[in-house]
PDB file of N, CA and C in Angstrom:
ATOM      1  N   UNK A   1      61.322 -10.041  19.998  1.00  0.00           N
ATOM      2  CA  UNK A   1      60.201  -9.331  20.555  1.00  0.00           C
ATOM      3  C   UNK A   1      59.109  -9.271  19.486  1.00  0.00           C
ATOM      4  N   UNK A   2      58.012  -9.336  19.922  1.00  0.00           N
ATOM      5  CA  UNK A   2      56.471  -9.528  19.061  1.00  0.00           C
ATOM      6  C   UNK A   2      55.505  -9.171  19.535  1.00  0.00           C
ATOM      7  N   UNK A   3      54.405  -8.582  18.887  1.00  0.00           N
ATOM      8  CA  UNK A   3      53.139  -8.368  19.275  1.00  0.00           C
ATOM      9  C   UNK A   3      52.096  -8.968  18.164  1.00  0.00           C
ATOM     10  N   UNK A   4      51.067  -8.936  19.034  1.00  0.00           N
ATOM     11  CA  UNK A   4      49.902 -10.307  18.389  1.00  0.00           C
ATOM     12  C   UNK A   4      48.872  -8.504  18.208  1.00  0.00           C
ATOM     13  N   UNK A   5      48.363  -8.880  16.971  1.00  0.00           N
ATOM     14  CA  UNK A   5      47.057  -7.984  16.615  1.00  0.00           C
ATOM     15  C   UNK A   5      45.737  -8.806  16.740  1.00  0.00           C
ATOM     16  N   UNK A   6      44.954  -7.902  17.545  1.00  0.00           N
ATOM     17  CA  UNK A   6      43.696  -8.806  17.105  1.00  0.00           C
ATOM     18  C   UNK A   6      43.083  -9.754  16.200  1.00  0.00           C
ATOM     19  N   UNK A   7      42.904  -8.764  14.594  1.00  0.00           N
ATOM     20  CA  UNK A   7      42.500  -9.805  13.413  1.00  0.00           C
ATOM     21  C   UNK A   7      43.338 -10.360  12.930  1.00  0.00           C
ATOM     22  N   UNK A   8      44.901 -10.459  13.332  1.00  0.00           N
ATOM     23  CA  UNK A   8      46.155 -11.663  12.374  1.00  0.00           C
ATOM     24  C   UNK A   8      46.152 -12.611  13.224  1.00  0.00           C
ATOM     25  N   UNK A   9      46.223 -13.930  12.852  1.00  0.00           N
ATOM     26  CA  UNK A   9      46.475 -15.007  13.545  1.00  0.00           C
ATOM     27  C   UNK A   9      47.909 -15.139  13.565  1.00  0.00           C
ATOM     28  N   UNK A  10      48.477 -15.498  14.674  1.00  0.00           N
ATOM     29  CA  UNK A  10      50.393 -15.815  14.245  1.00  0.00           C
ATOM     30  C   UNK A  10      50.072 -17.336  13.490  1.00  0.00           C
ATOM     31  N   UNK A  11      50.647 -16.905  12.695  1.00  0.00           N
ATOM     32  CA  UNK A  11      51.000 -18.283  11.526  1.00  0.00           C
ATOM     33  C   UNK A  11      52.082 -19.589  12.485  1.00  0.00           C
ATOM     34  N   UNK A  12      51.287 -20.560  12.385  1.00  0.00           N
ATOM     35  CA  UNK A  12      51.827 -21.498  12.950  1.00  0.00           C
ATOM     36  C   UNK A  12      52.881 -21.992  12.053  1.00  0.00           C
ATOM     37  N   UNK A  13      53.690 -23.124  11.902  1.00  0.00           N
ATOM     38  CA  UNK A  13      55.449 -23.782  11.388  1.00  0.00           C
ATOM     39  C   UNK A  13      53.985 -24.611  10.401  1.00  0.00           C
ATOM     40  N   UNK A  14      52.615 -25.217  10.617  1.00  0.00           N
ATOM     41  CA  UNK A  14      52.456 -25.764   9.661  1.00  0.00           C
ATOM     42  C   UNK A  14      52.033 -24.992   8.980  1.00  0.00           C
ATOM     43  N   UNK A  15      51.319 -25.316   7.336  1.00  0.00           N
ATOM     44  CA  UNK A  15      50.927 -24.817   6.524  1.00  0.00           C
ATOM     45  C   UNK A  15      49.137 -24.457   6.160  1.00  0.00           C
ATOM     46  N   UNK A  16      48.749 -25.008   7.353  1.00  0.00           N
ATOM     47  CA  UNK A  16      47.107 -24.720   7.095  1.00  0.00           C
ATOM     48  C   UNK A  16      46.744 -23.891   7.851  1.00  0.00           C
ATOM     49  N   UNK A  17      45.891 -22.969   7.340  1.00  0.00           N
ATOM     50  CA  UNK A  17      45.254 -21.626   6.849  1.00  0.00           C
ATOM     51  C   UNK A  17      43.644 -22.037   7.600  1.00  0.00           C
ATOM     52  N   UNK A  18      43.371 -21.360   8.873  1.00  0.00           N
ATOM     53  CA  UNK A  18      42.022 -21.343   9.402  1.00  0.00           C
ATOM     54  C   UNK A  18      40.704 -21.152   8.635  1.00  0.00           C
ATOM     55  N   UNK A  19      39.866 -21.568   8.264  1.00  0.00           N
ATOM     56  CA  UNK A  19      38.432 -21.308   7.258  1.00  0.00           C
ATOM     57  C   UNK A  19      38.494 -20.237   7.599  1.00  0.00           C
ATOM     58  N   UNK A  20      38.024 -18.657   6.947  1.00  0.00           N
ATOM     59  CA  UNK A  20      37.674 -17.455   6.873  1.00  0.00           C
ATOM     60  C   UNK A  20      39.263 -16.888   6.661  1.00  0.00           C
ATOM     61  N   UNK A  21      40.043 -17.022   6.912  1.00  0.00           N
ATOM     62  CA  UNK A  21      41.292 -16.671   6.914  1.00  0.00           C
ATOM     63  C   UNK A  21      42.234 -17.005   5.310  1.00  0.00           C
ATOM     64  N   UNK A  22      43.920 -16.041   5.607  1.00  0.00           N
ATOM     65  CA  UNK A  22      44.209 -16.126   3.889  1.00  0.00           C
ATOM     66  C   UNK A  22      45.719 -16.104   4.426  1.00  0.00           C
ATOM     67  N   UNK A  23      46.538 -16.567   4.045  1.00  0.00           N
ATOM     68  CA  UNK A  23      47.843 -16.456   4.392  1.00  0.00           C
ATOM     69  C   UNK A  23      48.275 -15.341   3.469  1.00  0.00           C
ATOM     70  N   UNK A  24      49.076 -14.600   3.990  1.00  0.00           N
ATOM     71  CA  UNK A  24      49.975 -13.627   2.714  1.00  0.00           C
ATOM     72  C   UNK A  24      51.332 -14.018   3.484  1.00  0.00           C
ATOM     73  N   UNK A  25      52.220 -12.966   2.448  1.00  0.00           N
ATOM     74  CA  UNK A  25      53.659 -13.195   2.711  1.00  0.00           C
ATOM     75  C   UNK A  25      53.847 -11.491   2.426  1.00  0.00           C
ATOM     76  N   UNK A  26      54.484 -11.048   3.427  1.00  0.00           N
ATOM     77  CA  UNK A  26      55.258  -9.415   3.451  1.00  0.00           C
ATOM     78  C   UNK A  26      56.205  -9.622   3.878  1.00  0.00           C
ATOM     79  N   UNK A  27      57.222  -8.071   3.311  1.00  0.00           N
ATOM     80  CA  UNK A  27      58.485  -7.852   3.397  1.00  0.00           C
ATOM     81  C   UNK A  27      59.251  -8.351   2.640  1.00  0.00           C
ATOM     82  N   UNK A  28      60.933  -8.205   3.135  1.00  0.00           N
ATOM     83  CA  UNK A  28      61.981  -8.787   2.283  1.00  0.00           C
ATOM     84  C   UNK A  28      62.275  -9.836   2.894  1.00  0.00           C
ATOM     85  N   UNK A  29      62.030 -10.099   4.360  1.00  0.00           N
ATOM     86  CA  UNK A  29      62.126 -11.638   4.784  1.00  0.00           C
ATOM     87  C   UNK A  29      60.904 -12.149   4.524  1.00  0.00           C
ATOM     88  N   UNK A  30      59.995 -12.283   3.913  1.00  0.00           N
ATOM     89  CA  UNK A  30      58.600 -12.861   3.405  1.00  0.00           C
ATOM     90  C   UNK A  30      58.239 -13.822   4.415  1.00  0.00           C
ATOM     91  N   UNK A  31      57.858 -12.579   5.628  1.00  0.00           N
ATOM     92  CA  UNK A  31      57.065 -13.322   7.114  1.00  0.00           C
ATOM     93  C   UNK A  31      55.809 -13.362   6.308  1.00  0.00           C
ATOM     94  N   UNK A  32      55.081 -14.627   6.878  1.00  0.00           N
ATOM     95  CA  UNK A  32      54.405 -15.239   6.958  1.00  0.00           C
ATOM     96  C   UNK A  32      52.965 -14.292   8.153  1.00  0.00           C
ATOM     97  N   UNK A  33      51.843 -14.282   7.592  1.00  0.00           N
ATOM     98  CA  UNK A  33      51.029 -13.639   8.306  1.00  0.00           C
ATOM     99  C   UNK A  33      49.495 -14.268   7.929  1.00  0.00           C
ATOM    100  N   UNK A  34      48.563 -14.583   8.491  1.00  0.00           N
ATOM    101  CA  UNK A  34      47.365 -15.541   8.505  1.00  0.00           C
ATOM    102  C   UNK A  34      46.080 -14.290   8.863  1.00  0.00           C
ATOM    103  N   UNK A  35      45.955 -13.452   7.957  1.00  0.00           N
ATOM    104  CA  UNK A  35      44.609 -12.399   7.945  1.00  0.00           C
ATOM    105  C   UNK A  35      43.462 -13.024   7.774  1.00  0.00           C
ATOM    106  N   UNK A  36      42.214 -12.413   8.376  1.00  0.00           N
ATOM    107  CA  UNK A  36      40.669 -12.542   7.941  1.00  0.00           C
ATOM    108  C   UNK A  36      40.876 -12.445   6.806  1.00  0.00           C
ATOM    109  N   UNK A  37      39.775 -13.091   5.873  1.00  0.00           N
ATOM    110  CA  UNK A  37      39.509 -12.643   4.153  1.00  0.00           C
ATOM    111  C   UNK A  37      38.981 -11.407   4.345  1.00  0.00           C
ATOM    112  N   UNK A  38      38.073 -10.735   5.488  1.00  0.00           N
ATOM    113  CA  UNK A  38      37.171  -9.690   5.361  1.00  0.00           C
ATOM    114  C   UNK A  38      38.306  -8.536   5.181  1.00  0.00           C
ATOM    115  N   UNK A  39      39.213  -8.733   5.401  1.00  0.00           N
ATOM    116  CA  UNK A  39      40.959  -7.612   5.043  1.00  0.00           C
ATOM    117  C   UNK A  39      40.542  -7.481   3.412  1.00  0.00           C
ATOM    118  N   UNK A  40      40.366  -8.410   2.772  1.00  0.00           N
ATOM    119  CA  UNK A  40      40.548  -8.316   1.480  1.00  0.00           C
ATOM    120  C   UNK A  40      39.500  -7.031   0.686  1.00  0.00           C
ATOM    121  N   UNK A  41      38.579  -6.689   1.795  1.00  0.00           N
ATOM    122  CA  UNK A  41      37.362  -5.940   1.080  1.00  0.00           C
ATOM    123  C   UNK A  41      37.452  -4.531   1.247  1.00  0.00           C
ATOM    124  N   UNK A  42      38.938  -4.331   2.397  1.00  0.00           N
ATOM    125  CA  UNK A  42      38.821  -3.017   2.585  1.00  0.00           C
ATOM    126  C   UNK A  42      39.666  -2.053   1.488  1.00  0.00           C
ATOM    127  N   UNK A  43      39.144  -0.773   1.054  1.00  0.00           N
ATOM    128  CA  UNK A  43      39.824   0.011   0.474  1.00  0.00           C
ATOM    129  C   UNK A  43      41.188  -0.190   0.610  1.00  0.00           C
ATOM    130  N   UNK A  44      41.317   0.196   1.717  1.00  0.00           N
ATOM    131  CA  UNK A  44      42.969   0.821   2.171  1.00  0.00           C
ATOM    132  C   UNK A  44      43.668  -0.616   1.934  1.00  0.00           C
ATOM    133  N   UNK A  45      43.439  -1.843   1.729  1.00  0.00           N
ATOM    134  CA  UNK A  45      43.779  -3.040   1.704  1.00  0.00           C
ATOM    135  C   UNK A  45      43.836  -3.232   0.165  1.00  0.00           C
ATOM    136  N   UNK A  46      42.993  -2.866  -0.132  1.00  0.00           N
ATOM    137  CA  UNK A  46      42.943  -3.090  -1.962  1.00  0.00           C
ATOM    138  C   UNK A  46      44.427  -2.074  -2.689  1.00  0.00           C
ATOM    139  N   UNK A  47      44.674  -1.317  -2.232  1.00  0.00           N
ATOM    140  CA  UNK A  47      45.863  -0.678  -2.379  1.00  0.00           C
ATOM    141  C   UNK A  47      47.420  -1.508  -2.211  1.00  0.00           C
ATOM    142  N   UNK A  48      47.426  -2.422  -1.323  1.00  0.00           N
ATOM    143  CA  UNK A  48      48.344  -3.323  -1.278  1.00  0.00           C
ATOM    144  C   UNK A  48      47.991  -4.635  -2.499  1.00  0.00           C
ATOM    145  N   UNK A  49      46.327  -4.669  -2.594  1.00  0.00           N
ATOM    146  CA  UNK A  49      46.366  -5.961  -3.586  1.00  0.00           C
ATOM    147  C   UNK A  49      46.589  -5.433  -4.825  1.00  0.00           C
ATOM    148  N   UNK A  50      46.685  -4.143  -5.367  1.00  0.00           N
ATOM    149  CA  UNK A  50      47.085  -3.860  -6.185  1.00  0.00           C
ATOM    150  C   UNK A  50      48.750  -3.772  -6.693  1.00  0.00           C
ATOM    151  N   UNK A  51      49.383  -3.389  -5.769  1.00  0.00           N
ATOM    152  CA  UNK A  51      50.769  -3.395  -5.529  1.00  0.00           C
ATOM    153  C   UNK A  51      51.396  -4.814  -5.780  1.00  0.00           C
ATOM    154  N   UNK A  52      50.437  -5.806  -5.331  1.00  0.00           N
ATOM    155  CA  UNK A  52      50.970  -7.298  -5.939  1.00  0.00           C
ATOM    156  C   UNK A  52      50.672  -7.642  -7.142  1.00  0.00           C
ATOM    157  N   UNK A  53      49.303  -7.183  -7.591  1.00  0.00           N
ATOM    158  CA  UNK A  53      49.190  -7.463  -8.876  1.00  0.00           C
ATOM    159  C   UNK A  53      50.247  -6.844  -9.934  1.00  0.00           C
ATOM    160  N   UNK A  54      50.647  -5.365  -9.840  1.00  0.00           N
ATOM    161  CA  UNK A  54      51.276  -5.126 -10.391  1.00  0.00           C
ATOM    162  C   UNK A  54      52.523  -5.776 -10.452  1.00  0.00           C
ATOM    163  N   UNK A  55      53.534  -6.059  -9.226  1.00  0.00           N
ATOM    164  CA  UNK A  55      54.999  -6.488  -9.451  1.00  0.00           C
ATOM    165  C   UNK A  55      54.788  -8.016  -9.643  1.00  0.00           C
ATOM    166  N   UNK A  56      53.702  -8.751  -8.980  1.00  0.00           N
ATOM    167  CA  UNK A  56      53.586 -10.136  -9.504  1.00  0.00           C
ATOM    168  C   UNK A  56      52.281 -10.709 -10.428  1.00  0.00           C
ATOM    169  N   UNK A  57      51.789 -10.329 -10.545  1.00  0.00           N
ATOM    170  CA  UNK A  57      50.501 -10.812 -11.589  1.00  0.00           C
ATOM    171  C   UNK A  57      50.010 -11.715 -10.744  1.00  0.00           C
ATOM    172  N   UNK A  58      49.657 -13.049 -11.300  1.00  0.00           N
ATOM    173  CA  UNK A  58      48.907 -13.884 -10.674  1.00  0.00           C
ATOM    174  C   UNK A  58      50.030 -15.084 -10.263  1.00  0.00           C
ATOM    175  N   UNK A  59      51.309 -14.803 -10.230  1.00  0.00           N
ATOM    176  CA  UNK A  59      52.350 -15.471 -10.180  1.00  0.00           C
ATOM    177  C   UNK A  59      53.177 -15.354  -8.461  1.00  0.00           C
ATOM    178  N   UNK A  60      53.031 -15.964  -7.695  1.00  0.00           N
ATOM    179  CA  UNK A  60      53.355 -15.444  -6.829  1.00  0.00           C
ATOM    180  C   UNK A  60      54.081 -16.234  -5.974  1.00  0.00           C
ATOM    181  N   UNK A  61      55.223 -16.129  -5.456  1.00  0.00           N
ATOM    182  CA  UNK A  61      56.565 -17.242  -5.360  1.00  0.00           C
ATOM    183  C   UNK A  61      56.398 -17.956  -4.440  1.00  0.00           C
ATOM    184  N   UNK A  62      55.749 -17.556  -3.588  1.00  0.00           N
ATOM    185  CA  UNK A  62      55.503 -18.526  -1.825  1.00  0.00           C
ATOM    186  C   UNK A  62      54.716 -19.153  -2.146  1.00  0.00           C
ATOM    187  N   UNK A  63      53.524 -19.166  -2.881  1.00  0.00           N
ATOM    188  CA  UNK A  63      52.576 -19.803  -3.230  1.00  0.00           C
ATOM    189  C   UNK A  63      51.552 -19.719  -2.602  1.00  0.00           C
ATOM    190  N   UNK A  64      51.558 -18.478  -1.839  1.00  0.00           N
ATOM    191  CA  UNK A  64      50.294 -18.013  -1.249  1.00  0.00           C
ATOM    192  C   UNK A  64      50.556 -16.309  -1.323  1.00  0.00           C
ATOM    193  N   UNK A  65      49.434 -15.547  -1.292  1.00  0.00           N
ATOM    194  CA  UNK A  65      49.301 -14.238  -1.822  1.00  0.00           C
ATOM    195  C   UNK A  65      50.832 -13.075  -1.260  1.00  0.00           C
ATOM    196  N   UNK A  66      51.417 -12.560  -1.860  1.00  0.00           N
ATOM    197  CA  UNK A  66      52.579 -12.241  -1.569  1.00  0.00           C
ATOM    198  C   UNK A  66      52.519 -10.578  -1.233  1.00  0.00           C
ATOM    199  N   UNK A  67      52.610  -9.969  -0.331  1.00  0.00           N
ATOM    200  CA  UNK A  67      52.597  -8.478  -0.638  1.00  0.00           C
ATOM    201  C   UNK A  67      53.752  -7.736  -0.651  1.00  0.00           C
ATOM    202  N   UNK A  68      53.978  -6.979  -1.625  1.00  0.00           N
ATOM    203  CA  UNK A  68      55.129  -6.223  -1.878  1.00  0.00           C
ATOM    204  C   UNK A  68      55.237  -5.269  -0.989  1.00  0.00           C
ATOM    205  N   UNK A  69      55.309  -4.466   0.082  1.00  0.00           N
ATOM    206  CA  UNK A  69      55.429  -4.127   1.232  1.00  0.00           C
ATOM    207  C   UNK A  69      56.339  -4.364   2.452  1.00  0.00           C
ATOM    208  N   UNK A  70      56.897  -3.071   3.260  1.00  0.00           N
ATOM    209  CA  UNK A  70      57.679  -3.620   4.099  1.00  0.00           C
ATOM    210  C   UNK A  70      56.457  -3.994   5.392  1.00  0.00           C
ATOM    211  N   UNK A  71      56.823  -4.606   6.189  1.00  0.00           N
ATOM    212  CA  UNK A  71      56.156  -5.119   7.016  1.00  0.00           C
ATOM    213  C   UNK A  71      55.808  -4.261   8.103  1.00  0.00           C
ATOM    214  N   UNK A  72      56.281  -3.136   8.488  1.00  0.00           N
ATOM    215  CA  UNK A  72      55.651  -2.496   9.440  1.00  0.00           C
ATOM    216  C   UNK A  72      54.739  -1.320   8.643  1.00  0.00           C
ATOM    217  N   UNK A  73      54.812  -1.039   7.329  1.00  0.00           N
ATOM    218  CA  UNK A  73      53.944  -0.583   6.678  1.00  0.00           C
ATOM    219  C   UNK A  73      52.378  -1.659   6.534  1.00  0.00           C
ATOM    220  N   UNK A  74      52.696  -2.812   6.470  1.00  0.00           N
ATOM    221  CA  UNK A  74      51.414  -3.528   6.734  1.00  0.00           C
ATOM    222  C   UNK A  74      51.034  -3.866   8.178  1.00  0.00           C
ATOM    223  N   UNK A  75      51.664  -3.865   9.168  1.00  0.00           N
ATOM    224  CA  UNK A  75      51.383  -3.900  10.248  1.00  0.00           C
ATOM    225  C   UNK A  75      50.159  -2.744  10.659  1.00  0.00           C
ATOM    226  N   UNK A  76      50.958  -1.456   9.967  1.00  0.00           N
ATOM    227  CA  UNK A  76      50.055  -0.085  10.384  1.00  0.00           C
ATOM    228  C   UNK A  76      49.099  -0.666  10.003  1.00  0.00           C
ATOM    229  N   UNK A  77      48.287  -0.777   8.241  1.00  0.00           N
ATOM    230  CA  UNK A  77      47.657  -1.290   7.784  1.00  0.00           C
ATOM    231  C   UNK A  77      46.083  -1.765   8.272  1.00  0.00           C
ATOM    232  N   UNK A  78      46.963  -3.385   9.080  1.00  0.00           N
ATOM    233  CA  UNK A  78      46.531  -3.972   9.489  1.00  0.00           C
ATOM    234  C   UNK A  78      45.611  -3.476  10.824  1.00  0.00           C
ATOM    235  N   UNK A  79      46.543  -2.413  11.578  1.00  0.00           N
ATOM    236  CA  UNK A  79      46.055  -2.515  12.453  1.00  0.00           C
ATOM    237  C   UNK A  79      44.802  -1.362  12.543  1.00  0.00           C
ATOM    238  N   UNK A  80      44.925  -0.618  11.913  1.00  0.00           N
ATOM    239  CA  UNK A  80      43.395   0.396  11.468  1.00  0.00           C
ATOM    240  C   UNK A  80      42.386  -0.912  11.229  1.00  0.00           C
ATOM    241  N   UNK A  81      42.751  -1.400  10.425  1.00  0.00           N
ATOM    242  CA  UNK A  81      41.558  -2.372   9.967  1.00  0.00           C
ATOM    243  C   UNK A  81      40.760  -3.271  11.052  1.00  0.00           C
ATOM    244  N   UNK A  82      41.486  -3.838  12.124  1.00  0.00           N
ATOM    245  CA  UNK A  82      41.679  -4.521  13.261  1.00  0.00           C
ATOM    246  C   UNK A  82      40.416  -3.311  14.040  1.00  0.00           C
ATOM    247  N   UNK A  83      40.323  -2.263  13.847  1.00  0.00           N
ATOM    248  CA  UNK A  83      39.461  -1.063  14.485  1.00  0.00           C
ATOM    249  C   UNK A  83      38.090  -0.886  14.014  1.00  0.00           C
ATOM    250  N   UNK A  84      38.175  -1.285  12.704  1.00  0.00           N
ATOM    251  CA  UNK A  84      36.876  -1.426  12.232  1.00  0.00           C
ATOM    252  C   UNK A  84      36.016  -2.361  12.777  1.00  0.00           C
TER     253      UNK A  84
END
C-alpha cells in the first residue's frame, strides 16, 4: 500500500533524476524518493540537511543525498512543505 504526495515524484527502477528535482535516500531501508530542489530551501528541511551532514559529511553511501531519518518522519515533513 502507497500514497503519491504532490511535490515527490515516485522514483522510477531507473536512475535519472527529473531537471528541478534531487533524489535522496531515507530510512533504514534507504527508499528512494525524487523531491523538488525548492525542498532544499525550506527551514524545516534544512533541519534534516543538517542531520546528514552531521552523521555523513559529504560522504554519502547511495551516492545521492542520504537522510538520516525514519521515513514517515520525512513523509510528515514533506508533506507540510507540499502546502506551501
Amino acid at each position: 500500500m502507497g500514497f503519491r504526495l504532490p511535490g515527490i515524484r515516485k522514483a522510477s527502477k531507473s536512475m535519472e533524476v527529473p531537471k528541478g528535482y534531487v533524489a535522496v535516500y531515507v530510512g533504514e531501508k534507504m527508499k528512494r524518493f525524487v523531491i523538488p530542489i525548492s525542498y532544499l530551501r525550506q527551514p524545516s528541511f534544512h533541519d534534516l540537511l543538517n542531520q546528514a551532514e552531521e552523521e555523513f559529511g559529504f560522504e554519502h553511501p547511495m551516492g545521492g543525498l542520504t537522510i538520516p531519518c525514519r521515513e514517515d518522519v520525512f513523509l510528515d515533513i514533506t508533506s507540510h512543505l507540499n502546502r506551501l
